[in-house]
C-alpha atoms as a PDB file:
ATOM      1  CA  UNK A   1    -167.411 120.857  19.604  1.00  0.00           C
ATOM      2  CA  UNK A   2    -167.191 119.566  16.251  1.00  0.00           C
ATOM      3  CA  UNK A   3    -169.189 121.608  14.446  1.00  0.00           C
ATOM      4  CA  UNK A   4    -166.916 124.851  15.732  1.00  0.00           C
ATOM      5  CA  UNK A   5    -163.624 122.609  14.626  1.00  0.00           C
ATOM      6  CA  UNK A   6    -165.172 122.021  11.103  1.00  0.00           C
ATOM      7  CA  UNK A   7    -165.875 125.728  10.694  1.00  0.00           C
ATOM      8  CA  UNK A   8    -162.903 126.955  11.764  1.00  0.00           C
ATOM      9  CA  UNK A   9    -161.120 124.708   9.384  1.00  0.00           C
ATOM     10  CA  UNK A  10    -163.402 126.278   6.480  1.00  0.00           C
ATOM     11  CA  UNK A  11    -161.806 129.655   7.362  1.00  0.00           C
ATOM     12  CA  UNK A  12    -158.371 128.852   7.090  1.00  0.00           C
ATOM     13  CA  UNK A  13    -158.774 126.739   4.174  1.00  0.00           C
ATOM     14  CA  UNK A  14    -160.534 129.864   2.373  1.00  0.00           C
ATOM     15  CA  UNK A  15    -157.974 132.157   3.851  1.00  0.00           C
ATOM     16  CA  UNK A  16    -160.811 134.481   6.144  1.00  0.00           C
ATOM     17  CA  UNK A  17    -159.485 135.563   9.462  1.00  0.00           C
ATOM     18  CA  UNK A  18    -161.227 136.247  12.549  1.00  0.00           C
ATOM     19  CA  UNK A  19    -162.686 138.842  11.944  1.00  0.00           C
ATOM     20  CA  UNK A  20    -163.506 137.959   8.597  1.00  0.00           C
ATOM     21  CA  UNK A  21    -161.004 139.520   6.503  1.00  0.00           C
ATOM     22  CA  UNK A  22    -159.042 137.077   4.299  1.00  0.00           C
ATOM     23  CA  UNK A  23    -155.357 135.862   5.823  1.00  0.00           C
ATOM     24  CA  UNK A  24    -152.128 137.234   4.189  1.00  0.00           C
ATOM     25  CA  UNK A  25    -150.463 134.183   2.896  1.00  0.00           C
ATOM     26  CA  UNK A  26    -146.814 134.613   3.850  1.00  0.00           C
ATOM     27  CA  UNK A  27    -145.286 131.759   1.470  1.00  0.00           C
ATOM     28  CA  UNK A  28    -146.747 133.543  -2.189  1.00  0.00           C
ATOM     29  CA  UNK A  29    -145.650 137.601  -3.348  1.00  0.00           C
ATOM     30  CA  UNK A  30    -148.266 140.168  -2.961  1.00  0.00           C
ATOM     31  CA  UNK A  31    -149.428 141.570  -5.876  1.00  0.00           C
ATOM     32  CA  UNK A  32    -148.338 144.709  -7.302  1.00  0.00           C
ATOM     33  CA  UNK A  33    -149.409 147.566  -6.467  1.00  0.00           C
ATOM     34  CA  UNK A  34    -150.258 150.089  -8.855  1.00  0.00           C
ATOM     35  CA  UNK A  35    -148.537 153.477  -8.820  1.00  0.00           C
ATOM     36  CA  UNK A  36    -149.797 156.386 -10.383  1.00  0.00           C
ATOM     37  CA  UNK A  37    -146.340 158.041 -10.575  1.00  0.00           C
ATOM     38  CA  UNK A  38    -143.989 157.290 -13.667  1.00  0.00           C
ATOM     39  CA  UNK A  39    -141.160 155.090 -12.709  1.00  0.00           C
ATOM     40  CA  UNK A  40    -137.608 155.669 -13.645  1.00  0.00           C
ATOM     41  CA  UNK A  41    -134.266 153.931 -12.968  1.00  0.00           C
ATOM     42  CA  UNK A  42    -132.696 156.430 -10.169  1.00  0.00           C
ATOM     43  CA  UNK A  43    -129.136 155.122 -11.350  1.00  0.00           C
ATOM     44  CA  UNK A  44    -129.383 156.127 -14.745  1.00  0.00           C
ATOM     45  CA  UNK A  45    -131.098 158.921 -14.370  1.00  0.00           C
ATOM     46  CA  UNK A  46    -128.235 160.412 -11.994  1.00  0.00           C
ATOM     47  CA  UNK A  47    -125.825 159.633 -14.449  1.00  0.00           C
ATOM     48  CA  UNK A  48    -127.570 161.810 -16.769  1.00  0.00           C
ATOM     49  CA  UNK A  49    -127.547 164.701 -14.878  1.00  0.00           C
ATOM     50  CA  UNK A  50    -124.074 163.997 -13.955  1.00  0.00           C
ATOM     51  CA  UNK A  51    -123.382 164.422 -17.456  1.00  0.00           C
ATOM     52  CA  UNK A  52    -125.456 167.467 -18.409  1.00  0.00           C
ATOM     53  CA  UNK A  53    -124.142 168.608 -15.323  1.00  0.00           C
ATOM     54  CA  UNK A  54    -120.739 168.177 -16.835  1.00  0.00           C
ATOM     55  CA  UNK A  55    -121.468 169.661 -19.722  1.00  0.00           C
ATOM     56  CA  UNK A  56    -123.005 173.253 -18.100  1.00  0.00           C
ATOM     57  CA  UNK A  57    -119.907 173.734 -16.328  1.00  0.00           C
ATOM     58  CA  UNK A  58    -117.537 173.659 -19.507  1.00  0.00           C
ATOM     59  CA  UNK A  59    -116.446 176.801 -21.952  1.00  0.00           C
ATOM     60  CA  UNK A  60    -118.450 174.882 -25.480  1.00  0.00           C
ATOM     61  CA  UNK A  61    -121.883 175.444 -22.933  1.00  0.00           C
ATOM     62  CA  UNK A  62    -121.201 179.044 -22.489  1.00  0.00           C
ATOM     63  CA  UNK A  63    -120.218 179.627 -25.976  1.00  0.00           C
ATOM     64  CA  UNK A  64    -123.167 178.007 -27.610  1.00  0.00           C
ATOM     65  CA  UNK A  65    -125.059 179.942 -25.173  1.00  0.00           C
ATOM     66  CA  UNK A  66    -123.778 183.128 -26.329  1.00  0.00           C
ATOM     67  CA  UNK A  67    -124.434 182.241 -29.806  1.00  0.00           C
ATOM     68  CA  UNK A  68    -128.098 181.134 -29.497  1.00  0.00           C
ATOM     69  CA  UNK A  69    -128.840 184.289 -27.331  1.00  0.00           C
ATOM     70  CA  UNK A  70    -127.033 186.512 -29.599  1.00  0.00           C
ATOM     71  CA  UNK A  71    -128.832 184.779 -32.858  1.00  0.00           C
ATOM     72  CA  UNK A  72    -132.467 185.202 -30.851  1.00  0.00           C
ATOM     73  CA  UNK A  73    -131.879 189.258 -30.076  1.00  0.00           C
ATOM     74  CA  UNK A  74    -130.327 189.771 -33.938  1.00  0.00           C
ATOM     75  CA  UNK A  75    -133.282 188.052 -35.498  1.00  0.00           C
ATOM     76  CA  UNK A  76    -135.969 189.680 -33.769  1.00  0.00           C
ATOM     77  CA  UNK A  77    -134.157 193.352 -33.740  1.00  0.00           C
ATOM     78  CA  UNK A  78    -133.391 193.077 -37.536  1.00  0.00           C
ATOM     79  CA  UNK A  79    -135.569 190.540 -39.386  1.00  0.00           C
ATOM     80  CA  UNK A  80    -139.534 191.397 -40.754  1.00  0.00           C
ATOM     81  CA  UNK A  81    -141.890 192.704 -38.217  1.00  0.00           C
ATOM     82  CA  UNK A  82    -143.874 189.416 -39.389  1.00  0.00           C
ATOM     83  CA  UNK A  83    -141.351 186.848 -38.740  1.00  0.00           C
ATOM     84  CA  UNK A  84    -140.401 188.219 -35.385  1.00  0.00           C
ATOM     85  CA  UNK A  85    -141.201 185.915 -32.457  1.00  0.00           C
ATOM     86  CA  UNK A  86    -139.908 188.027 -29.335  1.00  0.00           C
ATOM     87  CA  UNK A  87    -140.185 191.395 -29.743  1.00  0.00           C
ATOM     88  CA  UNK A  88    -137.904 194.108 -27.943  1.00  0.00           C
ATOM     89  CA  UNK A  89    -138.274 193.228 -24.221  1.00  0.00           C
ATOM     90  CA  UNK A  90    -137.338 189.506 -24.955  1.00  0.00           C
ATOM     91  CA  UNK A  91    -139.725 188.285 -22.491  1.00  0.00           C
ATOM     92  CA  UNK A  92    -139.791 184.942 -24.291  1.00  0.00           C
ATOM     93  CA  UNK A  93    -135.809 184.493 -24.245  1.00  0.00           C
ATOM     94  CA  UNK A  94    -136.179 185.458 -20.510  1.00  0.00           C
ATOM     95  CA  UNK A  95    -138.466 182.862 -19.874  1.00  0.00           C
ATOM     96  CA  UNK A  96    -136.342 180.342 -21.862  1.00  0.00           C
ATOM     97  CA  UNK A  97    -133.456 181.559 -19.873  1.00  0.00           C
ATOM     98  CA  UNK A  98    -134.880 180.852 -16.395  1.00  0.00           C
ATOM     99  CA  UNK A  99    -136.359 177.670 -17.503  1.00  0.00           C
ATOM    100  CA  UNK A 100    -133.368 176.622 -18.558  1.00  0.00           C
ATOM    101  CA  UNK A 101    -131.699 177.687 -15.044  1.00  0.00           C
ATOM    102  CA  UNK A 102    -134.282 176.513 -13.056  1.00  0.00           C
ATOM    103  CA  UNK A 103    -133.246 172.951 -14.631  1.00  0.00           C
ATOM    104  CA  UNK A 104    -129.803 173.553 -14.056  1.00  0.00           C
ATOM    105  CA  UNK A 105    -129.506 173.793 -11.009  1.00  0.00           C
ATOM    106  CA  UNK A 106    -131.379 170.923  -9.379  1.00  0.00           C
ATOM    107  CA  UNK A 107    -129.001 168.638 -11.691  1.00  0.00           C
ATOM    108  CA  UNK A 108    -126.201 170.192 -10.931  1.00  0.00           C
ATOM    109  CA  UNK A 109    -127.391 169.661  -6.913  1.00  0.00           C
ATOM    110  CA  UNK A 110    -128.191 165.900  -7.768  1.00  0.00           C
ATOM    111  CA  UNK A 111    -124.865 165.375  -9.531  1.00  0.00           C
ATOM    112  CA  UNK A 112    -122.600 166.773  -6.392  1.00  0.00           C
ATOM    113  CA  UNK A 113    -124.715 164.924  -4.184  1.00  0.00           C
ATOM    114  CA  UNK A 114    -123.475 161.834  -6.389  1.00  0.00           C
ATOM    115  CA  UNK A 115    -120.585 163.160  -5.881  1.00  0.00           C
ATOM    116  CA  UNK A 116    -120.233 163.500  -2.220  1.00  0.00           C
ATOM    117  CA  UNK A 117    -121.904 159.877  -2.025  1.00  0.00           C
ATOM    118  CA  UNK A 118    -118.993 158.763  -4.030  1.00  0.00           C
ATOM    119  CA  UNK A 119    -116.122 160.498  -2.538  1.00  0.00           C
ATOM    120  CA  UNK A 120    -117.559 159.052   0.885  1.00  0.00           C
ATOM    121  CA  UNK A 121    -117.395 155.376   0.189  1.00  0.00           C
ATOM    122  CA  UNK A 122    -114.174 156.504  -1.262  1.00  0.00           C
ATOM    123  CA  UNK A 123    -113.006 157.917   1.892  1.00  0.00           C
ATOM    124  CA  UNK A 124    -114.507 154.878   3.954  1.00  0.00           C
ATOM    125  CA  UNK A 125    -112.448 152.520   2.157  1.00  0.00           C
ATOM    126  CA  UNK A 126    -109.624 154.686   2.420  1.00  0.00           C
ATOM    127  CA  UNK A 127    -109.771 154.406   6.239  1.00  0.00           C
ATOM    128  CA  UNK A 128    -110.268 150.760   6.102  1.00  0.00           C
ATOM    129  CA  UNK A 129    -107.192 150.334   4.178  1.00  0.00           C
ATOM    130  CA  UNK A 130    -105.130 152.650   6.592  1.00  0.00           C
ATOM    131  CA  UNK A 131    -106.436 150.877   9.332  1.00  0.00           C
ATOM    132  CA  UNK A 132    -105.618 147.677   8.039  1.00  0.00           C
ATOM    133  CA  UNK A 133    -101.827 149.156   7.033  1.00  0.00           C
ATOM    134  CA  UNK A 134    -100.955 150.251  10.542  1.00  0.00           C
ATOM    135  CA  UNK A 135    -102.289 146.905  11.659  1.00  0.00           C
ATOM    136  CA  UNK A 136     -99.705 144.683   9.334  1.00  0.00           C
ATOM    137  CA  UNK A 137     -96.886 147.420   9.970  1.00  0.00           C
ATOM    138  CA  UNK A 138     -97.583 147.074  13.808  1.00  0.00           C
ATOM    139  CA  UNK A 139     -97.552 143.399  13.547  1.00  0.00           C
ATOM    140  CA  UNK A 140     -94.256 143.988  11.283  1.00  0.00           C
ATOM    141  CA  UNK A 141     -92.371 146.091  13.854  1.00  0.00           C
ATOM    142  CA  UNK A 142     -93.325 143.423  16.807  1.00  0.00           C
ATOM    143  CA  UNK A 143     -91.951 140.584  14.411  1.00  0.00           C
ATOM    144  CA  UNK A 144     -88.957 142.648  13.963  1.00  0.00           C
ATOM    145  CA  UNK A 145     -88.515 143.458  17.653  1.00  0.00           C
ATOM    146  CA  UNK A 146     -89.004 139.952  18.163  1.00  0.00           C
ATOM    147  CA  UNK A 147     -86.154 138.543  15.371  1.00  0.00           C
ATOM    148  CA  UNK A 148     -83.483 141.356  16.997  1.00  0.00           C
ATOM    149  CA  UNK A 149     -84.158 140.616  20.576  1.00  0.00           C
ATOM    150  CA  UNK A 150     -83.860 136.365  19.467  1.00  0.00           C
ATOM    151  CA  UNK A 151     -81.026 137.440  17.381  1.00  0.00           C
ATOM    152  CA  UNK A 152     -79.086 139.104  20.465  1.00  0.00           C
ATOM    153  CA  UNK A 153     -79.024 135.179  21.624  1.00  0.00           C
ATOM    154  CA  UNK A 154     -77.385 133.703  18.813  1.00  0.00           C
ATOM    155  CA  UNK A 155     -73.698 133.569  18.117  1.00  0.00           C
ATOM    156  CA  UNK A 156     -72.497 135.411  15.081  1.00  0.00           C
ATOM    157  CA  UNK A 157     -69.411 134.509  12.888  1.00  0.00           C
ATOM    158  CA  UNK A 158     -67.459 137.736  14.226  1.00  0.00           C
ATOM    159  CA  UNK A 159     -68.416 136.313  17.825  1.00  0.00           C
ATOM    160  CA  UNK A 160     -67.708 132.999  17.275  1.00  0.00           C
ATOM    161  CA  UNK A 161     -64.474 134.178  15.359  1.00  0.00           C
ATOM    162  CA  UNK A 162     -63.600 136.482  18.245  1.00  0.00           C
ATOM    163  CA  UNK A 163     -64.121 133.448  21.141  1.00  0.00           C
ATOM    164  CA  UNK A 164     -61.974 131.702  18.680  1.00  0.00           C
ATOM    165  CA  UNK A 165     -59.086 134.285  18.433  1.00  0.00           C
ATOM    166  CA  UNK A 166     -59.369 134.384  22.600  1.00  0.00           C
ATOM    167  CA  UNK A 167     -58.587 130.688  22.600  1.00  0.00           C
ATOM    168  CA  UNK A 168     -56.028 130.400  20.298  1.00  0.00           C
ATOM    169  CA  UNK A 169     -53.967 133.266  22.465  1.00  0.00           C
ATOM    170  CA  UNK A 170     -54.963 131.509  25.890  1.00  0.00           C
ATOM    171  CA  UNK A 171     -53.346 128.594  24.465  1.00  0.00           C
ATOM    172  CA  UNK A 172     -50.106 130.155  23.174  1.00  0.00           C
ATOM    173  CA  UNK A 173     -49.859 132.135  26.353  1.00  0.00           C
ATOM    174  CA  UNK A 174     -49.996 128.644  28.448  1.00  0.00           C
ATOM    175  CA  UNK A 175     -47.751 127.362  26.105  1.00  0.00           C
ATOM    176  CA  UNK A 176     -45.262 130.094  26.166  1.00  0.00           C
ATOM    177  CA  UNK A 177     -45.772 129.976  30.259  1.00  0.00           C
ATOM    178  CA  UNK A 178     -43.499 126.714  30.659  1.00  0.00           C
ATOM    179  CA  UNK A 179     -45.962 123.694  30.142  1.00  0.00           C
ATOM    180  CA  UNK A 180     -42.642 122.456  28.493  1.00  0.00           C
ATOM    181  CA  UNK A 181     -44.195 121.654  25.557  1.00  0.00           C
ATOM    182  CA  UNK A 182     -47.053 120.150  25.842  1.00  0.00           C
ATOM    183  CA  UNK A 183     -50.033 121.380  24.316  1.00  0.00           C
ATOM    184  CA  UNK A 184     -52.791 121.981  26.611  1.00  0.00           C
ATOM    185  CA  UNK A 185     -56.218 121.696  24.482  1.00  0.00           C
ATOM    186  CA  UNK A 186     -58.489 121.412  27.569  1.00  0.00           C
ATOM    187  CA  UNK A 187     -57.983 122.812  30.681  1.00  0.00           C
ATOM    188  CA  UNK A 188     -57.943 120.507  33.631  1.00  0.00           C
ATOM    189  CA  UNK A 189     -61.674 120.154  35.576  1.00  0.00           C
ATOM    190  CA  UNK A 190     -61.881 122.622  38.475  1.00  0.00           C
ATOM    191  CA  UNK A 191     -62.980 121.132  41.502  1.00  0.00           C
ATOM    192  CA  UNK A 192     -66.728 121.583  42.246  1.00  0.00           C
ATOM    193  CA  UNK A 193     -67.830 124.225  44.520  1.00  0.00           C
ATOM    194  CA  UNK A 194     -67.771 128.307  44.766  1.00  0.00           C
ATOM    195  CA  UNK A 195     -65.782 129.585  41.860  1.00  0.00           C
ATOM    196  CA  UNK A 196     -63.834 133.017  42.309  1.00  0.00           C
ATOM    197  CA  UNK A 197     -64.234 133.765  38.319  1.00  0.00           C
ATOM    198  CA  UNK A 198     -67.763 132.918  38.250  1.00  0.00           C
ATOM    199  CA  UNK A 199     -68.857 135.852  40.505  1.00  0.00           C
END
């Protein structure tokens, strides 16, 4: 038995597994692996296409385009048959042309797709914030709701003022009625039992 626990300690102290391949040590980083692929920062490079991108779809593209193309056909219509570099069917400019398009248009692709990733987060956080604005103006109108129906409880100066006015004529009616005089501030306790008024 202690032979087999000794050599299974030698195998996980040199790192070989079972079946003989070495353990993956989970507390150190792997290596790195190598890539036969150029890498390239994805974020810049999408802001570069977002600006060439920019730049195809104004009028100073179109017109430098028109100048360049008109330059190429005048200089190899009119200059010496020796310094010509695309003769009459312009099958270089053509060439250069689709080149240039087939470029074009995958940046132009990448930058809307930029695009549409931006405007959706945009429009995310939009509907977070509405969310969260018909939450507080829910909360709001219950508040409010709440203050009006505690306020229909409480007395107001013009109630209070009004109860007060009331008073002051009860009085000067029971006064006028022959109490000879004396002022009657209180009325006298009723007797307890079934009131007529309080029905």
């Amino acid at each position: 038995m202690a032979p087999e626990r000794e050599a299974a300690r030698e195998r996980a102290a040199t790192g070989a597994g079972t079946a003989g391949r070495p353990r993956v040590r989970l507390d150190q980083p792997q290596p790195r692996r190598r890539r036969f692929l150029p890498e390239y920062d994805p974020e810049a490079f999408g802001r570069l296409s977002e600006r060439i991108a920019r730049f195809l779809g104004t009028g100073r593209f179109i017109v430098w385009m028109t100048v360049a193309i008109i330059l190429w056909v005048v200089w190899n219509v009119s200059a010496p048959r020796d310094l010509r570099f695309d003769s009459y069917p312009f099958i270089f400019l053509t060439l250069m042309l689709s080149l240039q398009a087939s470029y074009a248009a995958p940046l132009i692709l990448l930058a809307q797709n930029r695009q549409d990733d931006r405007d959706r987060v945009n429009l995310e956080q939009d509907r977070k914030q509405n969310e969260r604005s018909i939450a507080d103006t829910e909360y709001l109108t219950r508040e409010i709701a709440a203050l009006r129906a505690g306020l229909g409880e409480v007395a107001t100066r013009d109630w209070i003022r009004s109860e007060l006015e009331d008073l002051v004529k009860e009085l000067e009616e029971r006064r006028s009625d022959g109490h000879g005089g004396a002022r009657v501030v209180f009325p006298a306790e009723r007797p307890r039992g079934r009131d007529v008024d309080d029905r």
